[in-house]
N, C-alpha and C. Protein backbone atom coordinates (compact mmCIF):
# COMPACT_ATOMS: atom_id res chain seq x y z
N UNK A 1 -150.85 -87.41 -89.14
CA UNK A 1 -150.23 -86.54 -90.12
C UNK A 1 -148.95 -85.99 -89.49
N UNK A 2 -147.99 -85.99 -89.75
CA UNK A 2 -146.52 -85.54 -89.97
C UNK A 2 -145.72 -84.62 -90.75
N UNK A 3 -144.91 -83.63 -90.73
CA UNK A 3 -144.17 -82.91 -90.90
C UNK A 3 -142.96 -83.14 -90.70
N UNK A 4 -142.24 -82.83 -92.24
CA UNK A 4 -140.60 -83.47 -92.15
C UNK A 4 -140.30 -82.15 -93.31
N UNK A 5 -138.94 -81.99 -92.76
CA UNK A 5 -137.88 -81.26 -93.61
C UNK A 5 -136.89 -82.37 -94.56
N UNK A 6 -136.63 -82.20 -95.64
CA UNK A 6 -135.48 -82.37 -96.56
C UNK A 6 -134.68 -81.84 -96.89
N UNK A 7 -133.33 -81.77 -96.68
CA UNK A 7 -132.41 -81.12 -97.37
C UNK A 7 -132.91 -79.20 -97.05
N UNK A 8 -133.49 -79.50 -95.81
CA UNK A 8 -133.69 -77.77 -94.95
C UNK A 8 -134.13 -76.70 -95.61
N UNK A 9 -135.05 -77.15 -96.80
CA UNK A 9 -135.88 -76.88 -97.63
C UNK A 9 -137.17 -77.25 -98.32
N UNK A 10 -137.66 -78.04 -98.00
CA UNK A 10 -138.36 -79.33 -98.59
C UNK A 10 -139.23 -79.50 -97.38
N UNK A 11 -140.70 -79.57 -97.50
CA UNK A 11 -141.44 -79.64 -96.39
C UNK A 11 -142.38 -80.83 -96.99
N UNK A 12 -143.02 -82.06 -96.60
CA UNK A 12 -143.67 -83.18 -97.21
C UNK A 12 -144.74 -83.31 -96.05
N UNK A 13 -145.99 -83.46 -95.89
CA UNK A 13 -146.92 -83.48 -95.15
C UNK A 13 -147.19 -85.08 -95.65
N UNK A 14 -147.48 -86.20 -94.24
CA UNK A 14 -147.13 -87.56 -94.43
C UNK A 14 -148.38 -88.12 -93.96
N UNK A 15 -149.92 -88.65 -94.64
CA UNK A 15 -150.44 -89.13 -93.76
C UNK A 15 -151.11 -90.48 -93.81
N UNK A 16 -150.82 -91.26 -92.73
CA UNK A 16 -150.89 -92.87 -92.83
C UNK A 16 -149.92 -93.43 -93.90
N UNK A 17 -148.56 -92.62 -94.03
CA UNK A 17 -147.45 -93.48 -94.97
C UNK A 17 -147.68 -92.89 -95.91
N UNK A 18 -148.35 -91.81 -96.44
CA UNK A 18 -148.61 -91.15 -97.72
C UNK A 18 -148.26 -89.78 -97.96
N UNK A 19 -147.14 -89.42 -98.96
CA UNK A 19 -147.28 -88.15 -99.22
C UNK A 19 -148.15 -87.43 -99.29
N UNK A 20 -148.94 -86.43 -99.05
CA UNK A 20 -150.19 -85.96 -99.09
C UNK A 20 -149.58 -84.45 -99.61
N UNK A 21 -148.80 -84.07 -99.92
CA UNK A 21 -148.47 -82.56 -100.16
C UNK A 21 -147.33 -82.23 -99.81
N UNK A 22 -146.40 -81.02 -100.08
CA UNK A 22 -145.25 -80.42 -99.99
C UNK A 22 -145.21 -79.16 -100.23
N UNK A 23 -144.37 -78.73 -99.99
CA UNK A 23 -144.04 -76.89 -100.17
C UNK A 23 -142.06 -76.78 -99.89
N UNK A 24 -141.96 -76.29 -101.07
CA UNK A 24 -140.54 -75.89 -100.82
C UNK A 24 -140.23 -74.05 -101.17
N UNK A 25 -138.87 -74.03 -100.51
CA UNK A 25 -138.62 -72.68 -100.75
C UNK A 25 -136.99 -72.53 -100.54
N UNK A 26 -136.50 -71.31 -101.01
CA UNK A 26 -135.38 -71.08 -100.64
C UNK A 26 -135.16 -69.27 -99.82
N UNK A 27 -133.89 -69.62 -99.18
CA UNK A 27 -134.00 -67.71 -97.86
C UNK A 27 -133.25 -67.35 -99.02
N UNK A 28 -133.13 -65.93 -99.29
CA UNK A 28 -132.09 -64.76 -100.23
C UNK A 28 -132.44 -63.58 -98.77
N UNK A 29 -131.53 -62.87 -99.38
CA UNK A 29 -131.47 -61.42 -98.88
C UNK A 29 -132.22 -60.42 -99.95
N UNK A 30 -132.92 -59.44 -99.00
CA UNK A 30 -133.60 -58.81 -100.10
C UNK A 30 -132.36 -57.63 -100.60
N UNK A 31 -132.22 -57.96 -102.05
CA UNK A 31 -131.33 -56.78 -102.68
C UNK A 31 -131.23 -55.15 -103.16
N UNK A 32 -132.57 -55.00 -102.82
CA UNK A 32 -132.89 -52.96 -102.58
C UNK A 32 -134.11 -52.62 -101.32
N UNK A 33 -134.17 -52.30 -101.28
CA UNK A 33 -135.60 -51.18 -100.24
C UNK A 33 -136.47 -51.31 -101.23
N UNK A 34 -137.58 -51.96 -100.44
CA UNK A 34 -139.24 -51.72 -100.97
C UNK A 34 -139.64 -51.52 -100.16
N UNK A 35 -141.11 -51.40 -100.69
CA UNK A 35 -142.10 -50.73 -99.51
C UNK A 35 -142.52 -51.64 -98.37
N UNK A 36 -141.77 -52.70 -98.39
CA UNK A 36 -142.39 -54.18 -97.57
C UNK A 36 -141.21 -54.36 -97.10
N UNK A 37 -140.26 -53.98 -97.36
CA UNK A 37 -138.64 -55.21 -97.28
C UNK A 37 -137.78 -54.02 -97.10
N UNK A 38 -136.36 -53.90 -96.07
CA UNK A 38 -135.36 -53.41 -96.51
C UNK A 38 -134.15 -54.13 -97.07
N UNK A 39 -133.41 -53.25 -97.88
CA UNK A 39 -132.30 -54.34 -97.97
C UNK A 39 -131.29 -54.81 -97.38
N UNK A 40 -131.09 -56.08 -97.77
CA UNK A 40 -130.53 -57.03 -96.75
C UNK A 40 -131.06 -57.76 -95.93
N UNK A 41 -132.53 -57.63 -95.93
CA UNK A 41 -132.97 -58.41 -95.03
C UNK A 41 -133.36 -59.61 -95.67
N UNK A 42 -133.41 -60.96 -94.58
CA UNK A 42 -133.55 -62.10 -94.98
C UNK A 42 -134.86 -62.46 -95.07
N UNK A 43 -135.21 -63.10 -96.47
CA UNK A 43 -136.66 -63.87 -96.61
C UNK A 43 -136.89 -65.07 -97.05
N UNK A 44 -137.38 -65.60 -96.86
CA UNK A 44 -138.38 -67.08 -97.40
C UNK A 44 -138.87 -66.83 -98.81
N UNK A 45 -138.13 -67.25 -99.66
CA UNK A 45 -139.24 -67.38 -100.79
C UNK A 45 -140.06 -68.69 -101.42
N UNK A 46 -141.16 -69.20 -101.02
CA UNK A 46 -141.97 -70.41 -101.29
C UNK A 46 -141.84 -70.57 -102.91
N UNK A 47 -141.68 -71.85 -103.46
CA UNK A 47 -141.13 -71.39 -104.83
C UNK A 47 -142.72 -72.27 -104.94
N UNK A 48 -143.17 -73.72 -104.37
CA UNK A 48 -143.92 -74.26 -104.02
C UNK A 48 -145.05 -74.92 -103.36
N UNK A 49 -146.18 -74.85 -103.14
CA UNK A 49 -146.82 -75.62 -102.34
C UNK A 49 -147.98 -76.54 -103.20
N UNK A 50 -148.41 -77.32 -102.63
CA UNK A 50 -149.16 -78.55 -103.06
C UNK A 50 -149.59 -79.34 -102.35
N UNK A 51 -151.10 -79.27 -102.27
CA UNK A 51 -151.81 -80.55 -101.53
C UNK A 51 -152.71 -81.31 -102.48
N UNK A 52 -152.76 -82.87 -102.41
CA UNK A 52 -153.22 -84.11 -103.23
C UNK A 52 -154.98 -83.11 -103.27
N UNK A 53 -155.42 -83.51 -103.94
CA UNK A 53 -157.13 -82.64 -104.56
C UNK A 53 -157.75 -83.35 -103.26
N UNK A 54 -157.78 -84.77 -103.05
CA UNK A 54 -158.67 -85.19 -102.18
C UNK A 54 -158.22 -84.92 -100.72
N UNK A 55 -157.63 -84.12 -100.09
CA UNK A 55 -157.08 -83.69 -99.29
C UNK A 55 -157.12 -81.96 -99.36
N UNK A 56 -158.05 -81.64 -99.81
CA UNK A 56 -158.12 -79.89 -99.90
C UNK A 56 -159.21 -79.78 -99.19
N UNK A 57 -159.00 -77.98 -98.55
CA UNK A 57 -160.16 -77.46 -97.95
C UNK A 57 -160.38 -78.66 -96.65
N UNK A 58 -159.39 -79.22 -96.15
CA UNK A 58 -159.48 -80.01 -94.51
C UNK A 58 -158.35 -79.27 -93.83
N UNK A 59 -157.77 -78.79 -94.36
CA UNK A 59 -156.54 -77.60 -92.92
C UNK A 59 -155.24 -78.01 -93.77
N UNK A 60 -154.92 -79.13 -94.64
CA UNK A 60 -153.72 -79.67 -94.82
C UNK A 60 -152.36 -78.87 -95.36
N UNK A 61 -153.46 -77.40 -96.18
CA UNK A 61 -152.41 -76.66 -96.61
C UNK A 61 -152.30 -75.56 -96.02
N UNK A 62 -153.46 -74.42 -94.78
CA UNK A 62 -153.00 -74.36 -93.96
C UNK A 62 -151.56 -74.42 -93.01
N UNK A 63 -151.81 -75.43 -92.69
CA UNK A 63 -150.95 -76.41 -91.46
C UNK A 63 -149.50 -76.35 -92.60
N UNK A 64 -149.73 -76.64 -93.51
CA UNK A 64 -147.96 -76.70 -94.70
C UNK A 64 -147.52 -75.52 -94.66
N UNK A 65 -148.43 -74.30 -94.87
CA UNK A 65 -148.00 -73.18 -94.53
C UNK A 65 -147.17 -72.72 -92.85
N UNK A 66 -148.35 -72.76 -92.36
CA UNK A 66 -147.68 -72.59 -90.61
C UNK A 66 -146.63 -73.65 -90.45
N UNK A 67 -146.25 -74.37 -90.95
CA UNK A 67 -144.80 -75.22 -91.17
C UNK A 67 -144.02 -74.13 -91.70
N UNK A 68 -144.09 -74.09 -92.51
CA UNK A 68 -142.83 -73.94 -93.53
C UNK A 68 -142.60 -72.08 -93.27
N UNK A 69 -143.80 -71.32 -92.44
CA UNK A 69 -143.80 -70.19 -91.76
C UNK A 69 -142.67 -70.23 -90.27
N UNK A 70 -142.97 -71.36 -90.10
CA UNK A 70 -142.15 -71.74 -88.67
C UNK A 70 -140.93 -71.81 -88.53
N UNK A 71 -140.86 -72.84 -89.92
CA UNK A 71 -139.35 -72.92 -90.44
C UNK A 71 -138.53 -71.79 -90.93
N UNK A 72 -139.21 -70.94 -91.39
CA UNK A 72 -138.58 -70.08 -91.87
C UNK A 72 -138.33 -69.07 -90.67
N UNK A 73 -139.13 -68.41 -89.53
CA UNK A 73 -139.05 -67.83 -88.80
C UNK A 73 -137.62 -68.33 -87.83
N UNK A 74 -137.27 -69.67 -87.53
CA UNK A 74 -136.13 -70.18 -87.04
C UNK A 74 -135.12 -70.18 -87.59
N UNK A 75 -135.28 -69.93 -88.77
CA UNK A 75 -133.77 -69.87 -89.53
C UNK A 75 -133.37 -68.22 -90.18
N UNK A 76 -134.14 -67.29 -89.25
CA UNK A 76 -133.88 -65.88 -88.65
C UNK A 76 -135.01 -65.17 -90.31
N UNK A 77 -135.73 -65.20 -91.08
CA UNK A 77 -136.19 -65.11 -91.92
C UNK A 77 -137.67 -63.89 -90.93
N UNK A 78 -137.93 -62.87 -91.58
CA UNK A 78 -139.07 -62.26 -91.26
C UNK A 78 -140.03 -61.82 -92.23
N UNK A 79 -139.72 -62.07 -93.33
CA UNK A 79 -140.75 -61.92 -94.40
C UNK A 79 -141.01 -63.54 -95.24
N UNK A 80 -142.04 -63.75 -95.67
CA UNK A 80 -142.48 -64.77 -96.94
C UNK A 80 -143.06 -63.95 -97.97
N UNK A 81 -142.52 -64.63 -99.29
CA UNK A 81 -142.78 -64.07 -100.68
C UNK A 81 -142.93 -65.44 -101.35
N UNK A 82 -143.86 -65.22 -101.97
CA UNK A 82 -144.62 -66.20 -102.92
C UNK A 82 -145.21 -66.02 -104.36
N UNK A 83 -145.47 -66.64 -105.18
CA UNK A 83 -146.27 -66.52 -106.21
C UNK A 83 -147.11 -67.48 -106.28
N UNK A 84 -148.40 -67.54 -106.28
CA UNK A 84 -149.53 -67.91 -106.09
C UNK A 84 -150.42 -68.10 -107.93
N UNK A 85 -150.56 -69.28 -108.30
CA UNK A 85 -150.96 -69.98 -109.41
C UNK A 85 -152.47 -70.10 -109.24
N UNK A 86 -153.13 -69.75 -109.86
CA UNK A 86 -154.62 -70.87 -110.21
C UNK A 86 -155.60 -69.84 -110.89
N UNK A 87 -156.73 -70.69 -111.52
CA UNK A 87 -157.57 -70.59 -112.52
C UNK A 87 -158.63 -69.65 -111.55
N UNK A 88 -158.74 -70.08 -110.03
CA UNK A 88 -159.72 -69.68 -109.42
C UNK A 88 -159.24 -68.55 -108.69
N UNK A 89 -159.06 -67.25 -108.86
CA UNK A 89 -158.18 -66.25 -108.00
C UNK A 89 -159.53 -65.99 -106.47
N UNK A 90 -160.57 -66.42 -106.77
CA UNK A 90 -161.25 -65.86 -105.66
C UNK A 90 -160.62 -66.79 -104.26
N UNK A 91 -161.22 -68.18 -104.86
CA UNK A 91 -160.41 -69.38 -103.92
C UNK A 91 -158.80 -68.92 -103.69
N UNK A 92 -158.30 -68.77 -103.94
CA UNK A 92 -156.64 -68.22 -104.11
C UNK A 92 -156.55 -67.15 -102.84
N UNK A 93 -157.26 -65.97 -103.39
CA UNK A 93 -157.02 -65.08 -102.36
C UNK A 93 -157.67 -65.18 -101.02
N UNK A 94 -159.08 -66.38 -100.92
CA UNK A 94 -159.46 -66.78 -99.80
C UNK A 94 -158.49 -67.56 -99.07
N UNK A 95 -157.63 -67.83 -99.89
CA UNK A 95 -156.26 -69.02 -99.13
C UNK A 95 -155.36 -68.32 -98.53
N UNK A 96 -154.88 -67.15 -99.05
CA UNK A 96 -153.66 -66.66 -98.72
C UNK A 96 -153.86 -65.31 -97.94
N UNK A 97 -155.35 -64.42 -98.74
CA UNK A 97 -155.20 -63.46 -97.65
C UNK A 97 -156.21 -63.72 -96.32
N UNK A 98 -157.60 -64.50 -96.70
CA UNK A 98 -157.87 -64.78 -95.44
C UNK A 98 -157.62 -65.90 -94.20
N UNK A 99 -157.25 -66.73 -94.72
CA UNK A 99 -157.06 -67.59 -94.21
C UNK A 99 -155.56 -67.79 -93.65
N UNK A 100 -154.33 -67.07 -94.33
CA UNK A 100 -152.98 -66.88 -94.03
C UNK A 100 -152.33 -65.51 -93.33
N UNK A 101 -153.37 -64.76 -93.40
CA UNK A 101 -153.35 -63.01 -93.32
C UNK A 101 -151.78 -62.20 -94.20
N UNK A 102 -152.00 -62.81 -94.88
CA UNK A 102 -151.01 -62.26 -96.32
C UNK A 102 -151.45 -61.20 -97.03
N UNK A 103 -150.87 -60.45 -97.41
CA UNK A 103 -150.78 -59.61 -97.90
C UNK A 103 -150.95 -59.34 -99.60
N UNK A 104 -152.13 -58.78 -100.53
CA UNK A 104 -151.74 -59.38 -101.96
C UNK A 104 -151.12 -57.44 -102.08
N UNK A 105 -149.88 -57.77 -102.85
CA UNK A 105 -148.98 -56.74 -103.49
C UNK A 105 -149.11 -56.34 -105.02
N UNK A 106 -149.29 -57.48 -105.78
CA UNK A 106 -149.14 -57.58 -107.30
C UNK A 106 -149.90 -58.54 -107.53
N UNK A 107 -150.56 -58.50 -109.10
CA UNK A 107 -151.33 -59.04 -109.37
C UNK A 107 -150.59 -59.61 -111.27
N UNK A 108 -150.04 -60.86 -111.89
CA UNK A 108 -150.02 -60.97 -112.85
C UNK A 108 -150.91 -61.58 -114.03
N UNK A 109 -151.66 -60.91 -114.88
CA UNK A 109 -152.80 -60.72 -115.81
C UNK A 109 -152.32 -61.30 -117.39
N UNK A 110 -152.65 -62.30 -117.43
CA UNK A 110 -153.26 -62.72 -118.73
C UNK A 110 -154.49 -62.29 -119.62
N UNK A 111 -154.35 -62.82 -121.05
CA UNK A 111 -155.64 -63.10 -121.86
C UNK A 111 -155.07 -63.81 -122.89
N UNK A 112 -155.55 -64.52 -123.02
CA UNK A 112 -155.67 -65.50 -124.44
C UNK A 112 -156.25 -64.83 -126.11
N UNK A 113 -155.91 -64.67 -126.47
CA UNK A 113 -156.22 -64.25 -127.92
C UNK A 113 -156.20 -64.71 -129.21
């Protein structure tokens, strides 16, 4: 398994010749003071991540993270901000806050009617 950058944004996890997953993002400056961030400071924002279904729950997205954490830490970045998708929020927050030691801030709430 392999790790490659694209266009210094673009992270593709490669294994045996196979895309197996990606995560992209772009750095901004944060534009006011929050309770997490001052302004001006530089962050990572993950717009993306994605690992193939038969390739979940083995480290693969993990490991995409601590990539694209790495990457971002070298290109002078000290915060990551994300938005986080899925049907299953328990699995979700087992991904990101235990397993990533992330932080959950906000929560956005649906209902169907």
């Amino acid at each position: 398994m392999s790790f490659r950058t694209i266009d210094k944004k673009v992270a593709v996890v490669i294994d045996n010749g196979e895309i197996i997953g990606y995560g992209y993002g772009t750095f901004d400056l944060s534009k006011k003071n929050k309770s997490y961030i001052r302004k001006n400071e530089k962050l990572f924002y993950i717009e993306e991540m994605y690992v193939v279904k038969n390739k979940r729950n083995l480290g693969v997205g993990i490991k995409l993270f601590q990539f694209l954490e790495e990457y971002a830490k070298t290109n002078g970045a000290n915060i990551i901000e994300l938005n986080a998708v899925s049907k299953d929020y328990n699995k979700l927050l087992n991904f990101y806050i235990k397993k990533l030691n992330m932080y959950f801030l906000s929560a956005y709430l649906y209902k169907k009617i």
